[in-house]
C-alpha atoms as a PDB file:
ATOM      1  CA  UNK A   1    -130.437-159.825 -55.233  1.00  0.00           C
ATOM      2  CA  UNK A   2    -127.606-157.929 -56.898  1.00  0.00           C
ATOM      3  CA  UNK A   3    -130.376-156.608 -59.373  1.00  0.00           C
ATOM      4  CA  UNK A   4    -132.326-154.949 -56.375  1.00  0.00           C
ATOM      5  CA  UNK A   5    -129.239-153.914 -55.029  1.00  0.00           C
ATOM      6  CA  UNK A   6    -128.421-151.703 -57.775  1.00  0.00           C
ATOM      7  CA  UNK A   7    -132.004-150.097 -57.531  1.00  0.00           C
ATOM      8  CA  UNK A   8    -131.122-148.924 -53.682  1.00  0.00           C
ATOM      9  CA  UNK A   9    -131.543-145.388 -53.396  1.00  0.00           C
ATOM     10  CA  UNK A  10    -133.250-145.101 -56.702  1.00  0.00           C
ATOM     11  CA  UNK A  11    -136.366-146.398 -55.988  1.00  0.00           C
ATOM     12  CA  UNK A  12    -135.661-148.940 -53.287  1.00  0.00           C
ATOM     13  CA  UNK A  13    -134.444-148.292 -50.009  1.00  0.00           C
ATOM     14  CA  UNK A  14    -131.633-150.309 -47.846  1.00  0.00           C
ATOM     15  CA  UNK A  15    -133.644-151.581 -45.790  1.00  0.00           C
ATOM     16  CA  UNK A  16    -135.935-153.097 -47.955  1.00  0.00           C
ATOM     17  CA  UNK A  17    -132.955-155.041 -49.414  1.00  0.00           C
ATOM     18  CA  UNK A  18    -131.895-156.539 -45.747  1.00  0.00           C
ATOM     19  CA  UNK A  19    -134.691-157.362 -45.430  1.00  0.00           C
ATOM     20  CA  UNK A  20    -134.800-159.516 -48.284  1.00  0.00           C
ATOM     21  CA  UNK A  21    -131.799-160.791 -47.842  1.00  0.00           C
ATOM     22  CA  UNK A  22    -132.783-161.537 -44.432  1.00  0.00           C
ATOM     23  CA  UNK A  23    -135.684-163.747 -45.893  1.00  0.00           C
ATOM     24  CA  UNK A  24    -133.696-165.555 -47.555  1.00  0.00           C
ATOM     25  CA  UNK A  25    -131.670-166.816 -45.794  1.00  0.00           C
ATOM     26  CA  UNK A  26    -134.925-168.426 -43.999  1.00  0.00           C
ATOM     27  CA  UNK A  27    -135.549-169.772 -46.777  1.00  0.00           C
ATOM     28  CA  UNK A  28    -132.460-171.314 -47.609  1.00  0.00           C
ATOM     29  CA  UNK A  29    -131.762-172.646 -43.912  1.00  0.00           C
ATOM     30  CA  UNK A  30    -135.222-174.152 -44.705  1.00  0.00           C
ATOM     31  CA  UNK A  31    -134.452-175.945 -47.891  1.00  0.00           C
ATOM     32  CA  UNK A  32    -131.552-177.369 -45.899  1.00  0.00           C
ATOM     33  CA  UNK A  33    -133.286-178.800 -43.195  1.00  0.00           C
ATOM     34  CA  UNK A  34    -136.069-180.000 -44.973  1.00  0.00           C
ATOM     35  CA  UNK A  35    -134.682-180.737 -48.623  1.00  0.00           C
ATOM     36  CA  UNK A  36    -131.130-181.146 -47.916  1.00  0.00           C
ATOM     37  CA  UNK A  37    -130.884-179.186 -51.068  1.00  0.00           C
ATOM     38  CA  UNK A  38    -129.311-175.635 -51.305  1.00  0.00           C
ATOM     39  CA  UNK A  39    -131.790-174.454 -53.874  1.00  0.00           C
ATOM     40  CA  UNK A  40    -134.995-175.425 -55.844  1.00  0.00           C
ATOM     41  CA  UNK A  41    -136.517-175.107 -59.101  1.00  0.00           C
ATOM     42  CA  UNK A  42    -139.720-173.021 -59.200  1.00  0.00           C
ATOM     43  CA  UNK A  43    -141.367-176.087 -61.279  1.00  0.00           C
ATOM     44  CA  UNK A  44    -140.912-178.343 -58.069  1.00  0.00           C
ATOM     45  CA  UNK A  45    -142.701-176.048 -56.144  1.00  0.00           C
ATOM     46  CA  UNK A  46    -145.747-177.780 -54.637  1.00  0.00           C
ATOM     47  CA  UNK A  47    -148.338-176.488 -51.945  1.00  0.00           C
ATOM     48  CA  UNK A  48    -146.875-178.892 -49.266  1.00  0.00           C
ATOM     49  CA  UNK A  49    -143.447-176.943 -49.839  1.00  0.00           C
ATOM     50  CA  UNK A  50    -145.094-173.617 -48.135  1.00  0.00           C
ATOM     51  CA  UNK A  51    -147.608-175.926 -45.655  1.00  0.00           C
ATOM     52  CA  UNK A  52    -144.133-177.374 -44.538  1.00  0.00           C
ATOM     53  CA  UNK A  53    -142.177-173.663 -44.638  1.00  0.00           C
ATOM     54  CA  UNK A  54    -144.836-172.302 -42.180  1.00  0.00           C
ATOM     55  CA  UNK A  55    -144.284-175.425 -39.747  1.00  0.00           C
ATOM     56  CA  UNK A  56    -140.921-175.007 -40.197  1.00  0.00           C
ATOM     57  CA  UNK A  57    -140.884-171.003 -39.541  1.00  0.00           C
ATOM     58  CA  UNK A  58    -143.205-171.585 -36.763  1.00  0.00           C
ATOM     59  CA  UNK A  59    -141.869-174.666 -34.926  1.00  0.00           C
ATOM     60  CA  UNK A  60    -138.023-174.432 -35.510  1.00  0.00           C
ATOM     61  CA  UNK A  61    -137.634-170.813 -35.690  1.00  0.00           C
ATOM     62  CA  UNK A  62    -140.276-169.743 -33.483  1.00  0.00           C
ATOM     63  CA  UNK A  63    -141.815-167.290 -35.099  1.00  0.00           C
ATOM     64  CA  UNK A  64    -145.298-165.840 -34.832  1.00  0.00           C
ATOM     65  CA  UNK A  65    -147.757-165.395 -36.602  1.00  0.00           C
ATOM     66  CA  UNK A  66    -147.414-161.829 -38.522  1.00  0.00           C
ATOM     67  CA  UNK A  67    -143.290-162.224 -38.975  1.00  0.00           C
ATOM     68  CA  UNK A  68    -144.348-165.575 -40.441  1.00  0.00           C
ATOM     69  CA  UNK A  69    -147.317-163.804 -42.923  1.00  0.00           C
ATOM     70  CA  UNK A  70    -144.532-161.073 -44.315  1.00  0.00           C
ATOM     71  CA  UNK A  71    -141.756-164.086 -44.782  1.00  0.00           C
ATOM     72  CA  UNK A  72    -144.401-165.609 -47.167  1.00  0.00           C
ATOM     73  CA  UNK A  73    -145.833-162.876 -48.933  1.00  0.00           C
ATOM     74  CA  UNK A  74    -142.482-162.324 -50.129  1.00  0.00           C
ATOM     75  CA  UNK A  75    -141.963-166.187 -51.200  1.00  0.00           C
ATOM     76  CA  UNK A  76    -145.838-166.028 -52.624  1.00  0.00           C
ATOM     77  CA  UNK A  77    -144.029-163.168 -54.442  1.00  0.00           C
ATOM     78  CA  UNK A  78    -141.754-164.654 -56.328  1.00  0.00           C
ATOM     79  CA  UNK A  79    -143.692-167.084 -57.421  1.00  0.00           C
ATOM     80  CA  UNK A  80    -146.643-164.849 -58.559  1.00  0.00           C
ATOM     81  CA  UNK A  81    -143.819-163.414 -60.359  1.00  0.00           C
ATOM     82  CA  UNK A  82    -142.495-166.533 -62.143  1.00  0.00           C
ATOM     83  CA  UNK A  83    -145.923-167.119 -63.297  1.00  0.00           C
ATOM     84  CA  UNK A  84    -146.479-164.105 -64.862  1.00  0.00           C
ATOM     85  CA  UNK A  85    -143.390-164.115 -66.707  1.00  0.00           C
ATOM     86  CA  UNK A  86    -144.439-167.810 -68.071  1.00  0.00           C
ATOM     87  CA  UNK A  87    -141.637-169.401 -66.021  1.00  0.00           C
ATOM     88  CA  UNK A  88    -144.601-171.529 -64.484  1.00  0.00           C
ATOM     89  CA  UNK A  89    -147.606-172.218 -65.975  1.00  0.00           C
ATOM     90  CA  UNK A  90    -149.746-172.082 -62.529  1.00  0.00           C
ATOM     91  CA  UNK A  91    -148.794-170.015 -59.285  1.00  0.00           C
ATOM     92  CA  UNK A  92    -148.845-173.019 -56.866  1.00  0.00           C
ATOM     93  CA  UNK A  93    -149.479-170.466 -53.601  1.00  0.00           C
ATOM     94  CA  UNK A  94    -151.565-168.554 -55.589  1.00  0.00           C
ATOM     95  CA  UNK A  95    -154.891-169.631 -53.232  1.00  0.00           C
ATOM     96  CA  UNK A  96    -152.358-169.897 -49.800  1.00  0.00           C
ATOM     97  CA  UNK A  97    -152.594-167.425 -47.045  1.00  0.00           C
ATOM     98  CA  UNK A  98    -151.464-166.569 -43.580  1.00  0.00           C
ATOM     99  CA  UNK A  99    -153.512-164.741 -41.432  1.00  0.00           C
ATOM    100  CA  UNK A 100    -151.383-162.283 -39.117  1.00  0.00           C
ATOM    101  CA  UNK A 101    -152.164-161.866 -35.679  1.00  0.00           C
ATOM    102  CA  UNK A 102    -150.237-158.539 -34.133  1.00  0.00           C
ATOM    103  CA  UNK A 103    -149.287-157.648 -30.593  1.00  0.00           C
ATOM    104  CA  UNK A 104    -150.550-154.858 -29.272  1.00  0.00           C
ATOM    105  CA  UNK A 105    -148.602-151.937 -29.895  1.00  0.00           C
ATOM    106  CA  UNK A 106    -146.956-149.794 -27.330  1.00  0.00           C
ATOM    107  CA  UNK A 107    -147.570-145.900 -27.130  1.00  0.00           C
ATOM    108  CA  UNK A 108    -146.846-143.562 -24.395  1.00  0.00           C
ATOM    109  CA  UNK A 109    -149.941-141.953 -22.419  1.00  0.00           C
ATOM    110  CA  UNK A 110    -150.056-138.235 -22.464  1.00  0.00           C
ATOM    111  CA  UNK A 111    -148.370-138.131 -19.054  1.00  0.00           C
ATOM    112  CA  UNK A 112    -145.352-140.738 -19.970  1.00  0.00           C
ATOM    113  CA  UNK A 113    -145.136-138.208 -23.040  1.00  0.00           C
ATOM    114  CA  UNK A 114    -144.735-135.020 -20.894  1.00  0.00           C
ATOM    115  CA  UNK A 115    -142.614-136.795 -18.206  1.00  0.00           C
ATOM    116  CA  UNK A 116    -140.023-137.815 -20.943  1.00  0.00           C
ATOM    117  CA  UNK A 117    -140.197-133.761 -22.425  1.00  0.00           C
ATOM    118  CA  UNK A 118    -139.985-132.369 -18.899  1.00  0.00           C
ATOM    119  CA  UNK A 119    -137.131-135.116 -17.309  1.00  0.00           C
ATOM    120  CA  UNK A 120    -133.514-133.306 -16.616  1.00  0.00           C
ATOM    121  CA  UNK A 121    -130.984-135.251 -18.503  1.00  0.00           C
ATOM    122  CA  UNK A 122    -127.264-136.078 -18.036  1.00  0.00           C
ATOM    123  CA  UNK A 123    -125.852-135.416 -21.169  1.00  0.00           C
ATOM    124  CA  UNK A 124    -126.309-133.546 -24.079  1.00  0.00           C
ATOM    125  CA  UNK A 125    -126.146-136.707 -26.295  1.00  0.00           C
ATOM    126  CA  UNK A 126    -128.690-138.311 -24.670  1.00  0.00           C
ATOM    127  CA  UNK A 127    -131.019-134.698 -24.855  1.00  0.00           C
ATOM    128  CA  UNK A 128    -130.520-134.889 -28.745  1.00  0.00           C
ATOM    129  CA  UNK A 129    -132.422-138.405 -28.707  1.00  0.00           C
ATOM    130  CA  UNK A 130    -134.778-137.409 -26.350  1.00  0.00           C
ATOM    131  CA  UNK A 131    -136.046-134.733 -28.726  1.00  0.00           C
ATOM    132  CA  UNK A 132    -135.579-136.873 -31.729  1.00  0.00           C
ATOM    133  CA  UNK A 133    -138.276-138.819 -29.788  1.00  0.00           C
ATOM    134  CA  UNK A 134    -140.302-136.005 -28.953  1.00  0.00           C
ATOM    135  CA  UNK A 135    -140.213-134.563 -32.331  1.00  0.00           C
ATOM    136  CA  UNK A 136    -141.136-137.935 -33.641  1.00  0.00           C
ATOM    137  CA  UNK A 137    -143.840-138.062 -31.178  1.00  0.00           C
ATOM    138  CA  UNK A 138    -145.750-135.045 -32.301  1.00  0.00           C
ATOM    139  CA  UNK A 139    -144.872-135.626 -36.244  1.00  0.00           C
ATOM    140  CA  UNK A 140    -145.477-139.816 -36.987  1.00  0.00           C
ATOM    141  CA  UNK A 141    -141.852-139.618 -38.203  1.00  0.00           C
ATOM    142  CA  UNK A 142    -139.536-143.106 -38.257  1.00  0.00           C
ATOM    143  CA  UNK A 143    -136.220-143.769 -37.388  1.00  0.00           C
ATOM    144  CA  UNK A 144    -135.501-143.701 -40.852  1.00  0.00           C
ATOM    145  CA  UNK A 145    -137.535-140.409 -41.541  1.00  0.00           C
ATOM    146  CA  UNK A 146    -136.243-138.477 -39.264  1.00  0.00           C
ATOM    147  CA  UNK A 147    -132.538-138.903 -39.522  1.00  0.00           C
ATOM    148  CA  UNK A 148    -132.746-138.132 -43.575  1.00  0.00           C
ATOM    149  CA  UNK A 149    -134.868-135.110 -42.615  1.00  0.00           C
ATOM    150  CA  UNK A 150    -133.493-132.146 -43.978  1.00  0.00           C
ATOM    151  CA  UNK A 151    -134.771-128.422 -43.564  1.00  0.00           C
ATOM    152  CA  UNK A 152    -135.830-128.631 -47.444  1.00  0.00           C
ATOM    153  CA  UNK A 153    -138.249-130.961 -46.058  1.00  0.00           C
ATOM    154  CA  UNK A 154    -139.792-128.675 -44.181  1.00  0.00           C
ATOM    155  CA  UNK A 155    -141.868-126.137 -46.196  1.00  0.00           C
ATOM    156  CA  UNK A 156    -143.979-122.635 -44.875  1.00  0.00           C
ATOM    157  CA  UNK A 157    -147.274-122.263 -46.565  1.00  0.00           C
ATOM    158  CA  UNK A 158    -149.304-119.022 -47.073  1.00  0.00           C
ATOM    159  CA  UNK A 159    -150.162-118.949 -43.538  1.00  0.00           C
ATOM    160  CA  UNK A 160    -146.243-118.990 -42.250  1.00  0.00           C
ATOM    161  CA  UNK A 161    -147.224-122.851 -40.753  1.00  0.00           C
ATOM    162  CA  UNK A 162    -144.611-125.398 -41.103  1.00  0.00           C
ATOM    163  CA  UNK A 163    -144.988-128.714 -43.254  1.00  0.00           C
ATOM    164  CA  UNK A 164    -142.929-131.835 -43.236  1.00  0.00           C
ATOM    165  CA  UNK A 165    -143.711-132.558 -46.780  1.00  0.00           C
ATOM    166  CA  UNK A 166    -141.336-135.963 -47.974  1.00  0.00           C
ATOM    167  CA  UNK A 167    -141.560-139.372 -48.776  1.00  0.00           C
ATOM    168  CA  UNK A 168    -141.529-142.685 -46.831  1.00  0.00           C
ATOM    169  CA  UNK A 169    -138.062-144.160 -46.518  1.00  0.00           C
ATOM    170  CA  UNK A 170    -139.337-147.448 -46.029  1.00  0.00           C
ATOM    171  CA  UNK A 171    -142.361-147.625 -48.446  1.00  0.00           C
ATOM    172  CA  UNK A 172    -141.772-144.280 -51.389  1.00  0.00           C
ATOM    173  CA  UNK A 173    -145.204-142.643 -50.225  1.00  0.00           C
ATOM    174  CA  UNK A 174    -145.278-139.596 -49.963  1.00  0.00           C
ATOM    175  CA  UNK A 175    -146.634-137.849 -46.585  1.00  0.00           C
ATOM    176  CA  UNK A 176    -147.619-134.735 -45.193  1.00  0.00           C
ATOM    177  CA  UNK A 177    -147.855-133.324 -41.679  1.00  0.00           C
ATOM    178  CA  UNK A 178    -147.809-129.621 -40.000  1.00  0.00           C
ATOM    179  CA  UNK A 179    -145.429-128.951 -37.862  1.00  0.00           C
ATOM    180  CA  UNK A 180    -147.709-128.814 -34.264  1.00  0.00           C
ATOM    181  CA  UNK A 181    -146.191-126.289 -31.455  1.00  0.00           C
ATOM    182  CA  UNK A 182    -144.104-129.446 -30.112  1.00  0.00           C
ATOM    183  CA  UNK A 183    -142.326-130.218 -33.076  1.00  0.00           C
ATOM    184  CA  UNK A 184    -142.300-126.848 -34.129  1.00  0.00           C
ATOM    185  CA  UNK A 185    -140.369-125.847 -30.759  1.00  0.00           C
ATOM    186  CA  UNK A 186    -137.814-128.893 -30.905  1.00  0.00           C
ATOM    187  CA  UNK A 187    -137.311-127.622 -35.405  1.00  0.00           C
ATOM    188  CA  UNK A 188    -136.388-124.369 -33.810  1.00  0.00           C
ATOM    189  CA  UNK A 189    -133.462-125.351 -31.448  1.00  0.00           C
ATOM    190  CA  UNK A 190    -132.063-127.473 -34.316  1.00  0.00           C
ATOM    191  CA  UNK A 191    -132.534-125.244 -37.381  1.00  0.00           C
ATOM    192  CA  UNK A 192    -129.347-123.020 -37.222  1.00  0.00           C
ATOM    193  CA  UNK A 193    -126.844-126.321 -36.354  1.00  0.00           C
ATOM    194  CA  UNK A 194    -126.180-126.017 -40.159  1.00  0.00           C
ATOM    195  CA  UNK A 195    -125.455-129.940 -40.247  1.00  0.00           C
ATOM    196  CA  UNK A 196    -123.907-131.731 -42.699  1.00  0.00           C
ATOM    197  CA  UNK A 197    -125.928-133.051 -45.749  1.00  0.00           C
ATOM    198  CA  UNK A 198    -128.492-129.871 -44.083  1.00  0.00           C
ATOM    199  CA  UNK A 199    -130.096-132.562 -41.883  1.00  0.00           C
ATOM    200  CA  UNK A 200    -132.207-131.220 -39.105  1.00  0.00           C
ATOM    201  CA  UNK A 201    -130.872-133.710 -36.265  1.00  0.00           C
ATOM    202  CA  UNK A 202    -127.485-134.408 -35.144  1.00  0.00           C
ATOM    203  CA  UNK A 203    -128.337-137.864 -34.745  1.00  0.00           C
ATOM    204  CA  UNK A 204    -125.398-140.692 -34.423  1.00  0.00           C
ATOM    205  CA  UNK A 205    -125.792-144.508 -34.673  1.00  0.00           C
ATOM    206  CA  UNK A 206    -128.489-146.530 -35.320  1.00  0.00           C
ATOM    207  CA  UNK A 207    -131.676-147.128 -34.301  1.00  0.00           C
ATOM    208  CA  UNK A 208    -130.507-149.344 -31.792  1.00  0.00           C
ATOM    209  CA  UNK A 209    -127.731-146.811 -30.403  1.00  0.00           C
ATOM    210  CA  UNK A 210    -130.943-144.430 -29.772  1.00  0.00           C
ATOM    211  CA  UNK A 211    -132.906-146.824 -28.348  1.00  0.00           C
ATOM    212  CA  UNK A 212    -130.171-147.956 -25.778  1.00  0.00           C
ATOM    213  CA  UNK A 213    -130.105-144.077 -24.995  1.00  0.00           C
ATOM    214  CA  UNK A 214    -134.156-143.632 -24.583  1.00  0.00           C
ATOM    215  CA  UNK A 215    -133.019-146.391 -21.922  1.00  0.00           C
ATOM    216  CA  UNK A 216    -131.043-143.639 -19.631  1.00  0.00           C
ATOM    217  CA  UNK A 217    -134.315-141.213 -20.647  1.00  0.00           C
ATOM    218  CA  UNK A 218    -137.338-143.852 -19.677  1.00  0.00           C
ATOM    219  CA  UNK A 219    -134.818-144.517 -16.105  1.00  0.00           C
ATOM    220  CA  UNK A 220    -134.833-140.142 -15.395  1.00  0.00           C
ATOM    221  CA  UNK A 221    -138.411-140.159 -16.368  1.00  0.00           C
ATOM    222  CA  UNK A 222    -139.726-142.907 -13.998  1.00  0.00           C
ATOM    223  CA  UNK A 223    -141.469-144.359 -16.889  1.00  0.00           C
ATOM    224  CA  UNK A 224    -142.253-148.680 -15.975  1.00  0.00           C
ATOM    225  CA  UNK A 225    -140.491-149.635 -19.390  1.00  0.00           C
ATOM    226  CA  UNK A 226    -137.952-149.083 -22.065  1.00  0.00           C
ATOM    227  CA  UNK A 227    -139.760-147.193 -25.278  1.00  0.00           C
ATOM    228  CA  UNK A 228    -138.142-147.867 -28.536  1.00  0.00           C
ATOM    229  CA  UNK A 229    -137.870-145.252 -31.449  1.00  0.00           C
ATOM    230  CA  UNK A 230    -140.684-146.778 -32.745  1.00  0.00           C
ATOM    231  CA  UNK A 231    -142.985-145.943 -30.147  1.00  0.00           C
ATOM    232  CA  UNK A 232    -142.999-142.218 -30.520  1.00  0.00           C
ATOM    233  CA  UNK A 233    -144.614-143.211 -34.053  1.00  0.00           C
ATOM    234  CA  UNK A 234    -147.109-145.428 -31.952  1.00  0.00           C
ATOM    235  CA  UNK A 235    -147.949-142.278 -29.578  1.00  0.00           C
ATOM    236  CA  UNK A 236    -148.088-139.770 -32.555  1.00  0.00           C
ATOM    237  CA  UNK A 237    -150.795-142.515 -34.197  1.00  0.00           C
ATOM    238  CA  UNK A 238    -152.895-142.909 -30.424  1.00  0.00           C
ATOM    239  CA  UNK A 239    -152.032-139.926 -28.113  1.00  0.00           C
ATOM    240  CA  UNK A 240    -151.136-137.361 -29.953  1.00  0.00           C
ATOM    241  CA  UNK A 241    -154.126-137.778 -32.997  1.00  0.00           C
ATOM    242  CA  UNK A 242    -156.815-140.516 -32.837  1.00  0.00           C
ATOM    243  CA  UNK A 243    -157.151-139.959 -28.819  1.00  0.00           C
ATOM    244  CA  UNK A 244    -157.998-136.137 -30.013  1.00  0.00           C
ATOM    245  CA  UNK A 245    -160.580-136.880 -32.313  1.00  0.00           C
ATOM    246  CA  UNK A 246    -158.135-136.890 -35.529  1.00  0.00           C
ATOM    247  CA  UNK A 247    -160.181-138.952 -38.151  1.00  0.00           C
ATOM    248  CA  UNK A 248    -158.138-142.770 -38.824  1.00  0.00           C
ATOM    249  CA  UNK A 249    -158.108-141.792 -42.768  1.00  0.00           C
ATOM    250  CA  UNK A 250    -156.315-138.343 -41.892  1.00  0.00           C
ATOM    251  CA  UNK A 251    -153.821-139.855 -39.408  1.00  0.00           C
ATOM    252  CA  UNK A 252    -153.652-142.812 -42.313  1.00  0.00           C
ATOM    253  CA  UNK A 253    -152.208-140.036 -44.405  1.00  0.00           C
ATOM    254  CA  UNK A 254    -150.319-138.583 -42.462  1.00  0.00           C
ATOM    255  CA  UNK A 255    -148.175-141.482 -41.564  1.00  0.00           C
ATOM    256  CA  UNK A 256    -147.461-142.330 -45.309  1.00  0.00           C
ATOM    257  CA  UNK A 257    -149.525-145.537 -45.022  1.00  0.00           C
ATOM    258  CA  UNK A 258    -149.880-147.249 -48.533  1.00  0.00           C
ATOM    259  CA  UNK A 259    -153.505-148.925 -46.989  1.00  0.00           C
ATOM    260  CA  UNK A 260    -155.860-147.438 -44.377  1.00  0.00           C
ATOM    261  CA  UNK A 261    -155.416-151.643 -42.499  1.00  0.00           C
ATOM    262  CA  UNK A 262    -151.987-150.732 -42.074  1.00  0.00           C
ATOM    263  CA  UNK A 263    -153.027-147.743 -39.342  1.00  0.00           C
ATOM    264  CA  UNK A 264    -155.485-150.042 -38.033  1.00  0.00           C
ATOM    265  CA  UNK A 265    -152.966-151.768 -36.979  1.00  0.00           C
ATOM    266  CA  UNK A 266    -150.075-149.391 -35.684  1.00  0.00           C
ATOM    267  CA  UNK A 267    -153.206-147.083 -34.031  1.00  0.00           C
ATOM    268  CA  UNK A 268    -154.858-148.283 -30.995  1.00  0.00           C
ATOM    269  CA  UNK A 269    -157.916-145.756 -30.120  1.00  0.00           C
ATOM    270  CA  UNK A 270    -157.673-145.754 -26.162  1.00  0.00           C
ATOM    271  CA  UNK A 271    -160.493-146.692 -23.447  1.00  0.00           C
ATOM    272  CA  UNK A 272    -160.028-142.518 -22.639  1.00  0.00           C
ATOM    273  CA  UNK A 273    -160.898-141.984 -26.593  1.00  0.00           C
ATOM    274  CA  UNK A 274    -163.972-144.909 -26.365  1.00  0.00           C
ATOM    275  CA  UNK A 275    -165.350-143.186 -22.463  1.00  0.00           C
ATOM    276  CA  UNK A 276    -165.220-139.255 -24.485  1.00  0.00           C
ATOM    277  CA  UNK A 277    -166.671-140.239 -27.675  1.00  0.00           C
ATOM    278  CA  UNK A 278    -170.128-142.308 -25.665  1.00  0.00           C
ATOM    279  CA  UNK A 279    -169.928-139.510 -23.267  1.00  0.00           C
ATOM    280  CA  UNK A 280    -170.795-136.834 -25.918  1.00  0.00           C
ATOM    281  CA  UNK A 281    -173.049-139.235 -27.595  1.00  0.00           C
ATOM    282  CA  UNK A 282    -174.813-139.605 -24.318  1.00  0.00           C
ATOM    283  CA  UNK A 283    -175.174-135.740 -24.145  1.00  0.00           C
ATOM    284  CA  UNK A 284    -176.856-135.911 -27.635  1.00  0.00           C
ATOM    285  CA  UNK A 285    -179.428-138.850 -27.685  1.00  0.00           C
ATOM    286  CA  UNK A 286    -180.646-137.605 -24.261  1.00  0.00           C
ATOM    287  CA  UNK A 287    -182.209-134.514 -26.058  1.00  0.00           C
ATOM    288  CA  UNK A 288    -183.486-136.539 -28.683  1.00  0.00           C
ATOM    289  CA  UNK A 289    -184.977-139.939 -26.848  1.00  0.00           C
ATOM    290  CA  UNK A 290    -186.743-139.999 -24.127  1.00  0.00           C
ATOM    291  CA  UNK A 291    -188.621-142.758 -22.088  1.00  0.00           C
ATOM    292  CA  UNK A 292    -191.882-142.728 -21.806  1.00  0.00           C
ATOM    293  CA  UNK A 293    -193.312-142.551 -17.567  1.00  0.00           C
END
């Protein structure tokens, strides 16, 4: 791990390297319960070891099924990697898979979304995370996007619009997105703050501190439940785009997605989407079929 540490903010991100860290430990409280053993050589890897770390993930820890499939693409990982480098002379997970099964995600409806930009708030604190929401909202940022966002982020193009033109904290891919009159309202408050590091948002904390403060916002709102951060990316992905007729490979692209399955995932087209799509369809096969009297 100290070799990917090194590579952290090079072309690896912090989080990434938590996370790792975070796996495994898993896997070492595994090997423990299991093994009694505090590590393992890769050549005693069998396929009962990862039949028995799913049980184990899923029984003892409790987890489901797509936390599970990432824990063991990283494991299958390592191994795929050992074989390669002739450390093994088969991958023994090589033919193993977990198939993920995601909740649904949360979004806010167009008229949560307004009630959160129109509610009075208490404190100017709480206003800033509000409209890091909002801007996040109308943009597909992250957490981690948009407090690194700096104004050299944002370019003008030939036409005086606004781009967000940067890269992915959590994955390197790159990502574009105009600036829509939303975002473009909240970048204009901000812009002359002349923050540290030139960062567009004063944010403070992390992404928990914010989401304890969207708590105070969803309460003034009269919204029925406590969004996260992570939802305004949600609502950017459903409300804002695919609900609007936004094609899935465009909104793909726009939230730095590595593969098109990934946004299948995060964006949830809505019954209102489903009822305006067959509506104009309707419209259109009436003038073409008709049945005959």
């Amino acid at each position: 791990m100290s070799g990917f540490l090194k590579r952290v903010g090079k072309d690896r991100a912090y989080s990434s390297y938590k996370d790792y860290c975070k796996r495994r430990r898993r896997l070492a409280s595994f090997l423990e319960y299991e093994y009694h053993v505090k590590d393992i050589a890769f050549k005693e890897l069998k396929r009962d070891f990862i039949e028995k770390f799913v049980v184990y993930l899923s029984s003892i820890q409790g987890m489901r099924s797509g936390t599970i499939h990432s824990t063991v693409k990283k494991l299958k990982l390592m191994t795929y990697t050992a074989y390669k480098n002739g450390w093994i002379p088969i991958d023994p997970f090589a033919s193993f898979r977990v198939k993920p099964t995601y909740a649904e995600r949360r979004y806010l409806s167009a008229s949560e979304l307004q009630a959160v930009m129109d509610v009075q708030l208490p404190n100017y604190r709480t206003g800033i995370n509000r409209d890091a929401f909002v801007f996040c909202a109308f943009t597909g940022l992250s957490h981690s996007d948009v407090a690194k966002l700096t104004h050299a982020d944002i370019h003008t193009d030939g036409n005086g619009n606004r781009w967000i033109i940067d890269k992915r904290q959590k994955t390197g891919m790159q990502f574009r997105v105009k600036l829509l009159p939303v975002a473009e309202m909240l970048y204009e408050r901000y812009k002359d703050m002349h923050l540290a590091g030139d960062k567009v948002f004063p944010l403070k904390g992390t992404h928990k501190t914010l989401n304890m403060s969207l708590r105070q916002v969803a309460r003034h709102a009269g919204l029925s439940f406590n969004p996260t951060i992570h939802m305004a990316r949600h609502t950017f992905a459903t409300t804002v785009t695919l609900t609007q007729g936004v094609p899935l490979e465009t909104v793909s692209k726009m939230l730095g997605h590595k593969h098109i399955t990934t946004t299948q995932i995060y964006a949830k087209i809505t019954n209102d989407k489903i009822r305006q799509d067959m509506a104009a369809l309707s419209e259109k096969l009436d003038s073409v079929f008709k049945v005959a009297q």
